[in-house]
N, C-alpha and C. Protein backbone atom coordinates (compact mmCIF):
# COMPACT_ATOMS: atom_id res chain seq x y z
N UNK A 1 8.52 12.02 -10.30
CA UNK A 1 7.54 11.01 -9.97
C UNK A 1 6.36 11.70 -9.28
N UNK A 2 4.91 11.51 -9.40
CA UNK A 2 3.83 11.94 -9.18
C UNK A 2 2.98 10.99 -7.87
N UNK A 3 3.27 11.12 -7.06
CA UNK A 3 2.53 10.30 -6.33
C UNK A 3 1.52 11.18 -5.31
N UNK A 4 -0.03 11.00 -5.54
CA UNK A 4 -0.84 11.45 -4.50
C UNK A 4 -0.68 11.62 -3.36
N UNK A 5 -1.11 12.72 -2.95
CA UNK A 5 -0.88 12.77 -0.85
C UNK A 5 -1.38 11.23 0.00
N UNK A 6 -2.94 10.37 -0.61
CA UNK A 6 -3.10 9.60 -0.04
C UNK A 6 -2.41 8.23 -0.33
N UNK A 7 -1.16 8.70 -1.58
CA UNK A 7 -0.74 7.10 -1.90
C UNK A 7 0.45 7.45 -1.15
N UNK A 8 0.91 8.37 -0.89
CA UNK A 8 2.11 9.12 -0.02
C UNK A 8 1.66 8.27 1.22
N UNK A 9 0.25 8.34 1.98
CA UNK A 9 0.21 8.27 3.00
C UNK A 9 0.13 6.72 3.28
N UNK A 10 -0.50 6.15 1.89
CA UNK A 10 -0.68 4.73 2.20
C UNK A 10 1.09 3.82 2.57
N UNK A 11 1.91 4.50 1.53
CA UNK A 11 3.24 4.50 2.19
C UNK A 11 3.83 4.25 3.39
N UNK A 12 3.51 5.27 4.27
CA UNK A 12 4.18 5.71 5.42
C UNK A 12 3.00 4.33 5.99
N UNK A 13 1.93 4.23 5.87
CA UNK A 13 1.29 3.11 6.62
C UNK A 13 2.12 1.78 6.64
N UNK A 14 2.36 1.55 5.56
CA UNK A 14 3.43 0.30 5.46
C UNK A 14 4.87 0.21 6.18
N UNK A 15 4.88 1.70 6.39
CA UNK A 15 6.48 1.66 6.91
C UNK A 15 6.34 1.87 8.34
N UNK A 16 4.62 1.96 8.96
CA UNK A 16 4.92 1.79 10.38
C UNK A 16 4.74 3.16 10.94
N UNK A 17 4.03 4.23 10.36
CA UNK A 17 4.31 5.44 10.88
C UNK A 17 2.10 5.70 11.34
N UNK A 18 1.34 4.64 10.81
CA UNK A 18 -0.42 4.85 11.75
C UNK A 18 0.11 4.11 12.70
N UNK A 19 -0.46 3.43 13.90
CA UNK A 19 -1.07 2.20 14.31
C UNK A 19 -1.74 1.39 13.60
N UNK A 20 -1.31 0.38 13.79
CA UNK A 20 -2.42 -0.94 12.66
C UNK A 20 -3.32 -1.62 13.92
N UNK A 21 -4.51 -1.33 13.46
CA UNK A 21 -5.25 -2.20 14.62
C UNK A 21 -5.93 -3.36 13.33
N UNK A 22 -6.76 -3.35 12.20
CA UNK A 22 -6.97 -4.20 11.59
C UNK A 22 -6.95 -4.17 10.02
N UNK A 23 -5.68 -4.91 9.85
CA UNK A 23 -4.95 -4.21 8.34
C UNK A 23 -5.94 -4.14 7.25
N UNK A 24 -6.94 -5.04 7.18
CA UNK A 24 -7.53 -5.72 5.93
C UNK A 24 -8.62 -4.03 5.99
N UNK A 25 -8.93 -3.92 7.28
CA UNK A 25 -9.97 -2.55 7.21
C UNK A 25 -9.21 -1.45 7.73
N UNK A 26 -8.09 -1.23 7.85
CA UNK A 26 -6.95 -0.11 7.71
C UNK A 26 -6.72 0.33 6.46
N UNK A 27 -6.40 -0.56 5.86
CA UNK A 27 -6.55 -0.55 4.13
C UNK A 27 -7.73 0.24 3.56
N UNK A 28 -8.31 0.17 3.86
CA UNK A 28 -9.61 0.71 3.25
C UNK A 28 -9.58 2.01 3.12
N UNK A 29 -8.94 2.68 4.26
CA UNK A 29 -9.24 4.45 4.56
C UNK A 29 -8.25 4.85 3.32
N UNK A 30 -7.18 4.40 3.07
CA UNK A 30 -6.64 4.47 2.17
C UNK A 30 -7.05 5.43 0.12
N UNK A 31 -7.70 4.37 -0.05
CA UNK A 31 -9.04 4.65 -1.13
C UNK A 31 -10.35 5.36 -0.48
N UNK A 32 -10.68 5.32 0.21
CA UNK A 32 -11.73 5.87 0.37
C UNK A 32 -11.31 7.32 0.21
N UNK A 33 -10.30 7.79 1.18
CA UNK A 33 -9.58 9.32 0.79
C UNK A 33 -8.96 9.41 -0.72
N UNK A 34 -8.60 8.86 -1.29
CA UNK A 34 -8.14 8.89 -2.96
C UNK A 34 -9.46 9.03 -3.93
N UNK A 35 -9.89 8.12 -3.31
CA UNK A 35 -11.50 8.35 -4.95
C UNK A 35 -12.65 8.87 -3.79
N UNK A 36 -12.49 9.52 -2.67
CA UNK A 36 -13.58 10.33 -2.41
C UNK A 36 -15.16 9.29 -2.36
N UNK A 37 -14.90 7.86 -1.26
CA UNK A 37 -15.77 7.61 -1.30
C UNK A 37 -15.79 6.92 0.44
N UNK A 38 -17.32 6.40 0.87
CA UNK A 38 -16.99 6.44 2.22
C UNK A 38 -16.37 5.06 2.31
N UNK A 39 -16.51 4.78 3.51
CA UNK A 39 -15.49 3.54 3.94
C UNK A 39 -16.56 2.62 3.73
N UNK A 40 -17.92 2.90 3.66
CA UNK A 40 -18.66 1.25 3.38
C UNK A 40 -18.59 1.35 2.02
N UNK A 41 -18.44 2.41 1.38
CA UNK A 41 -18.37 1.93 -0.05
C UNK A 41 -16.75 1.06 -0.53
N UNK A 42 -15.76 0.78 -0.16
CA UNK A 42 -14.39 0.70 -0.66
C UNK A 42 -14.44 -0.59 -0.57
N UNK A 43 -14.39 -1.25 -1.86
CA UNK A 43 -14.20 -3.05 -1.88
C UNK A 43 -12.68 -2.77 -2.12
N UNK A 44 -12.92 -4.78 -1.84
CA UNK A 44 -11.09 -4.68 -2.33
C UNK A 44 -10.45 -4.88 -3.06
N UNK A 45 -11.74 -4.78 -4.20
CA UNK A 45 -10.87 -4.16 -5.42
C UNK A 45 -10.40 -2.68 -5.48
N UNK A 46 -10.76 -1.73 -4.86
CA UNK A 46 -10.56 -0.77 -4.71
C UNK A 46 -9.15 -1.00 -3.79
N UNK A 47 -9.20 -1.60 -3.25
CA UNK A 47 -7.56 -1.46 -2.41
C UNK A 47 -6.52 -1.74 -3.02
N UNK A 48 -7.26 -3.05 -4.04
CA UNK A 48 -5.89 -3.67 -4.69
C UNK A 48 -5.60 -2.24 -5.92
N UNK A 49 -6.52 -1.98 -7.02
CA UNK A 49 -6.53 -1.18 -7.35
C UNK A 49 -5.20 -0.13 -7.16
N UNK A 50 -5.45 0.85 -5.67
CA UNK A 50 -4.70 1.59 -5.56
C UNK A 50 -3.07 1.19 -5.35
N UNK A 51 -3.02 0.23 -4.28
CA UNK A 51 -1.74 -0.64 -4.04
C UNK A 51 -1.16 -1.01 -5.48
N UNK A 52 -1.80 -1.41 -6.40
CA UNK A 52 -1.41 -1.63 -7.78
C UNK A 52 -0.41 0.00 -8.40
N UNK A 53 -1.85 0.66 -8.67
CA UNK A 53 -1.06 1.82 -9.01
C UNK A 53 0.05 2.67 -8.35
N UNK A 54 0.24 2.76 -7.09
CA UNK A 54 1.49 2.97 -6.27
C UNK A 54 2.72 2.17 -6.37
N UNK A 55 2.33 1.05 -6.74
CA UNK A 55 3.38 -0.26 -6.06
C UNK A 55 4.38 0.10 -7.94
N UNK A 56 3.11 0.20 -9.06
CA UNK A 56 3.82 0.48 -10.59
C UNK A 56 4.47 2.04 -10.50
N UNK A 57 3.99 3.30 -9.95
CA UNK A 57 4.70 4.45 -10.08
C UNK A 57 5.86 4.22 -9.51
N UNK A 58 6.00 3.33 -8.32
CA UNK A 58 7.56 3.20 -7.55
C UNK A 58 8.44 2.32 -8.17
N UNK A 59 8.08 1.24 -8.86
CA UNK A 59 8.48 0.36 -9.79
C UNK A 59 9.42 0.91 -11.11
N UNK A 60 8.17 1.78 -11.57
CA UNK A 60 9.09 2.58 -12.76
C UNK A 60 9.62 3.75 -12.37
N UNK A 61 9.79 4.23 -11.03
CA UNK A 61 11.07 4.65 -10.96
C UNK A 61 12.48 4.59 -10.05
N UNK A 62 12.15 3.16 -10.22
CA UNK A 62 13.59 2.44 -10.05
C UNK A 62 13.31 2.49 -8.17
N UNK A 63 12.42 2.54 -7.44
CA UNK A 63 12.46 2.36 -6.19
C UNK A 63 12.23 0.82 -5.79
N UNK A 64 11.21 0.19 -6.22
CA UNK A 64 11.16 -1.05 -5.91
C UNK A 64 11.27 -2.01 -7.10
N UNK A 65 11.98 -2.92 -7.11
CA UNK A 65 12.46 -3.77 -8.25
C UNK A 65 11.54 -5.07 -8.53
N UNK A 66 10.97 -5.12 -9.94
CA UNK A 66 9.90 -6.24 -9.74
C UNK A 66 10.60 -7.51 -10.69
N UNK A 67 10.25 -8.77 -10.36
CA UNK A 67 11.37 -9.65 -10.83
C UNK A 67 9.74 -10.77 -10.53
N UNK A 68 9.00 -11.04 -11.71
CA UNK A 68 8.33 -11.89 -11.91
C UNK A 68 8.04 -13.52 -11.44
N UNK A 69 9.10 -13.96 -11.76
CA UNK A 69 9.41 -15.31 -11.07
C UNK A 69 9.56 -14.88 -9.36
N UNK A 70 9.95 -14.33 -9.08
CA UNK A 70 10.32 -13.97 -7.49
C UNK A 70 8.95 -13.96 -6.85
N UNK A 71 8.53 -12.61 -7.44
CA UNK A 71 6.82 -12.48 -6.90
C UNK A 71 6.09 -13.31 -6.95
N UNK A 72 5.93 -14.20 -7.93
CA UNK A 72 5.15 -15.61 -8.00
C UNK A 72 5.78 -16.57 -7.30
N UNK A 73 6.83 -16.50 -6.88
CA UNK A 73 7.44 -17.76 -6.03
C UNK A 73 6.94 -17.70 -4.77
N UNK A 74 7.12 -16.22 -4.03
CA UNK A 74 6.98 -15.61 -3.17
C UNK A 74 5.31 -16.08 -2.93
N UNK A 75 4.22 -15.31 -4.14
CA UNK A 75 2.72 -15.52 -3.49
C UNK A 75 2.56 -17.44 -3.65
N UNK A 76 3.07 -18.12 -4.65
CA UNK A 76 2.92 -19.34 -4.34
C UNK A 76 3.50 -20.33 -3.32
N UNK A 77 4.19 -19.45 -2.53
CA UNK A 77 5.00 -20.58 -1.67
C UNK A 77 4.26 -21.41 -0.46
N UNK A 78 3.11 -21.20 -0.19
CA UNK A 78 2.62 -21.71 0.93
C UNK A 78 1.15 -22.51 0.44
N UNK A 79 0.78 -22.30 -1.00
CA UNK A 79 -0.60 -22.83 -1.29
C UNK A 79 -0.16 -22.77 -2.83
N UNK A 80 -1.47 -23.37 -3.56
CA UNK A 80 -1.58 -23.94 -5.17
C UNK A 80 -2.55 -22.85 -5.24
N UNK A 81 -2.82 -21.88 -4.37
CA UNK A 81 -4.08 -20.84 -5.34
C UNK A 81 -3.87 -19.43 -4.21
N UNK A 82 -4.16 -18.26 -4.65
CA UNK A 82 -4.02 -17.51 -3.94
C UNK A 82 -5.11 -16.07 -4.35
N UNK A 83 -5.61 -16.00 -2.85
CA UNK A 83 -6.59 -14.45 -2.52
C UNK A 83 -5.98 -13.28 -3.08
N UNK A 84 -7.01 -12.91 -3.30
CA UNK A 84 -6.37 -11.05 -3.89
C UNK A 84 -5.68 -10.15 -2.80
N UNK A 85 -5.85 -10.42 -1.23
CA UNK A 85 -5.47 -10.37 -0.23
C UNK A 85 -4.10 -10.46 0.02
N UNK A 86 -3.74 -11.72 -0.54
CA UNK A 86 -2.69 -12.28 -0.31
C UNK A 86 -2.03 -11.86 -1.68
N UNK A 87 -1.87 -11.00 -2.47
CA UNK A 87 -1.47 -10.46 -3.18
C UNK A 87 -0.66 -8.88 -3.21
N UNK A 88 -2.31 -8.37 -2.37
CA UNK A 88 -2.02 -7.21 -2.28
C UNK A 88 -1.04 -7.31 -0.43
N UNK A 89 -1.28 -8.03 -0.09
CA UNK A 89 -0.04 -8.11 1.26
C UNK A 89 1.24 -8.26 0.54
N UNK A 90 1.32 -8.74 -0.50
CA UNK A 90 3.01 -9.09 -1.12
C UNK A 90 3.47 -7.97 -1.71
N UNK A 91 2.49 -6.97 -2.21
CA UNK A 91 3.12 -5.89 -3.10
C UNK A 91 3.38 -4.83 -1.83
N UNK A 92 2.41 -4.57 -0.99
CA UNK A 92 2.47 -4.10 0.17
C UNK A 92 3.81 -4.08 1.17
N UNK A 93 4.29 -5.57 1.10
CA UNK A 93 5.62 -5.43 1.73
C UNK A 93 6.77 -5.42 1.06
N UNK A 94 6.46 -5.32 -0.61
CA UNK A 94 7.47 -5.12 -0.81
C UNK A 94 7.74 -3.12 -0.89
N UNK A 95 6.86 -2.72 -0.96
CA UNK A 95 6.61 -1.22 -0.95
C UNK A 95 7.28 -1.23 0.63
N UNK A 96 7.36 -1.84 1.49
CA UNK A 96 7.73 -1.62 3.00
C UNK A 96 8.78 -1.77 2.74
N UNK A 97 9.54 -2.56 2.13
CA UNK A 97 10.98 -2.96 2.29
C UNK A 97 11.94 -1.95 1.49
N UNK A 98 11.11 -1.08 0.73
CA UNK A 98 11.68 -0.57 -0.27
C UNK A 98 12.59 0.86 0.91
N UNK A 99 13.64 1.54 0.42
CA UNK A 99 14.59 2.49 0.75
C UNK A 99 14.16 3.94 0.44
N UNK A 100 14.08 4.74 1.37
CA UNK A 100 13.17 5.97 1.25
C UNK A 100 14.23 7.08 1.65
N UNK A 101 15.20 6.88 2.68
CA UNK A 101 16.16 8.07 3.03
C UNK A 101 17.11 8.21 2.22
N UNK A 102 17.27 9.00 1.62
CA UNK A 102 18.67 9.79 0.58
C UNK A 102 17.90 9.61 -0.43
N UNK A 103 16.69 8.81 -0.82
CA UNK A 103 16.71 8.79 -2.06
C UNK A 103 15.52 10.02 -2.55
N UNK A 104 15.87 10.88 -2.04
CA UNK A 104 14.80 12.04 -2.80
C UNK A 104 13.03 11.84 -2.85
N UNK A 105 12.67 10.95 -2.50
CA UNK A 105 11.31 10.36 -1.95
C UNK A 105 10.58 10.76 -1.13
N UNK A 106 10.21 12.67 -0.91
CA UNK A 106 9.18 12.91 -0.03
C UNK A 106 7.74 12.53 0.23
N UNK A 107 7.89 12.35 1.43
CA UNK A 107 6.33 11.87 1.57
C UNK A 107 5.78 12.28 2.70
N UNK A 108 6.46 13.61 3.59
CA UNK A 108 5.94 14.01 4.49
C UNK A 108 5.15 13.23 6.06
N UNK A 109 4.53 13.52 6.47
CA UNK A 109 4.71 13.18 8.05
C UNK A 109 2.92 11.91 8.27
N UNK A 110 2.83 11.52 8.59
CA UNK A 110 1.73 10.61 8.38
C UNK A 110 0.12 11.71 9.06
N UNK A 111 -0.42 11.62 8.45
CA UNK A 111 -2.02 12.38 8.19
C UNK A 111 -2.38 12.29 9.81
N UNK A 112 -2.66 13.30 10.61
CA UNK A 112 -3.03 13.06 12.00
C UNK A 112 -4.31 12.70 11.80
N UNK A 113 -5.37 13.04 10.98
CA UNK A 113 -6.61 13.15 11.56
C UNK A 113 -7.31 11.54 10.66
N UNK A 114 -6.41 11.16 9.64
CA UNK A 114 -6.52 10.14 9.06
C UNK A 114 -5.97 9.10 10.15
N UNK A 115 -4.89 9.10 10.74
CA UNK A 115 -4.81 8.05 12.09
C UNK A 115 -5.58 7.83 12.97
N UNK A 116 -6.52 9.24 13.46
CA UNK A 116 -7.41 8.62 14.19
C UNK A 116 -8.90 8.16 13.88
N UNK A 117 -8.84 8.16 12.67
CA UNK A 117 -9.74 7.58 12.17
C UNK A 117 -9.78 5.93 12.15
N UNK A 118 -8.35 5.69 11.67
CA UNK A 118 -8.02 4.30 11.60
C UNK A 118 -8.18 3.89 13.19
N UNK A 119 -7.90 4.63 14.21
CA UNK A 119 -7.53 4.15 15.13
C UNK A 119 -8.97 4.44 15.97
N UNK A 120 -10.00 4.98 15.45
CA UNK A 120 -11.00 4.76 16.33
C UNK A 120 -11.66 3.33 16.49
């Protein structure tokens, strides 16, 4: 499995290893380090984007299990319409929930100088 250093890192963000001071623009540093662009440039399509492509490399290989009806039950359960936001928070936790020890899944130690970025 091929996964980038910054989708590695967007990882470890989910599992609690930056500080989160404000997720929606925590998210951002994310892509901006992957496609090499600054942080006022990164919409969120660009977030969903990447969360997409991470959330499918872990998918197809058997790390996180995607079950259609579930995920749609899941983003419809509280409203009749739903934000891209509120999308990419669902794939997001399920990438959090997913099992990382024994299973051969390096992803190394969370980016120091990328935390304090988030955290300035």
């Amino acid at each position: 499995m091929e996964l980038h250093y910054w989708e590695k890192q967007l990882i470890l963000y989910t599992k609690g290893h930056f500080k989160r001071l404000n997720y929606a623009e925590d998210l951002k540093w994310f892509p901006a380090e992957l496609y090499g662009l600054a942080i006022e440039q990164v919409s969120i399509e660009n977030v969903f984007h990447m969360v997409v492509d991470v959330y499918e490399t872990l998918r197809n290989c058997g790390f996180v299990h995607f079950e259609l009806k579930e995920f749609l039950s899941a983003l419809f359960r509280d409203s009749s319409s739903v934000q891209l936001e509120t999308v990419i928070r669902q794939l997001l936790s399920e990438i959090q929930g997913m099992a990382v020890a024994n299973t051969g899944l390096e992803l190394g130690d969370a980016d120091k100088e990328l935390a304090k970025r988030i955290q300035a």
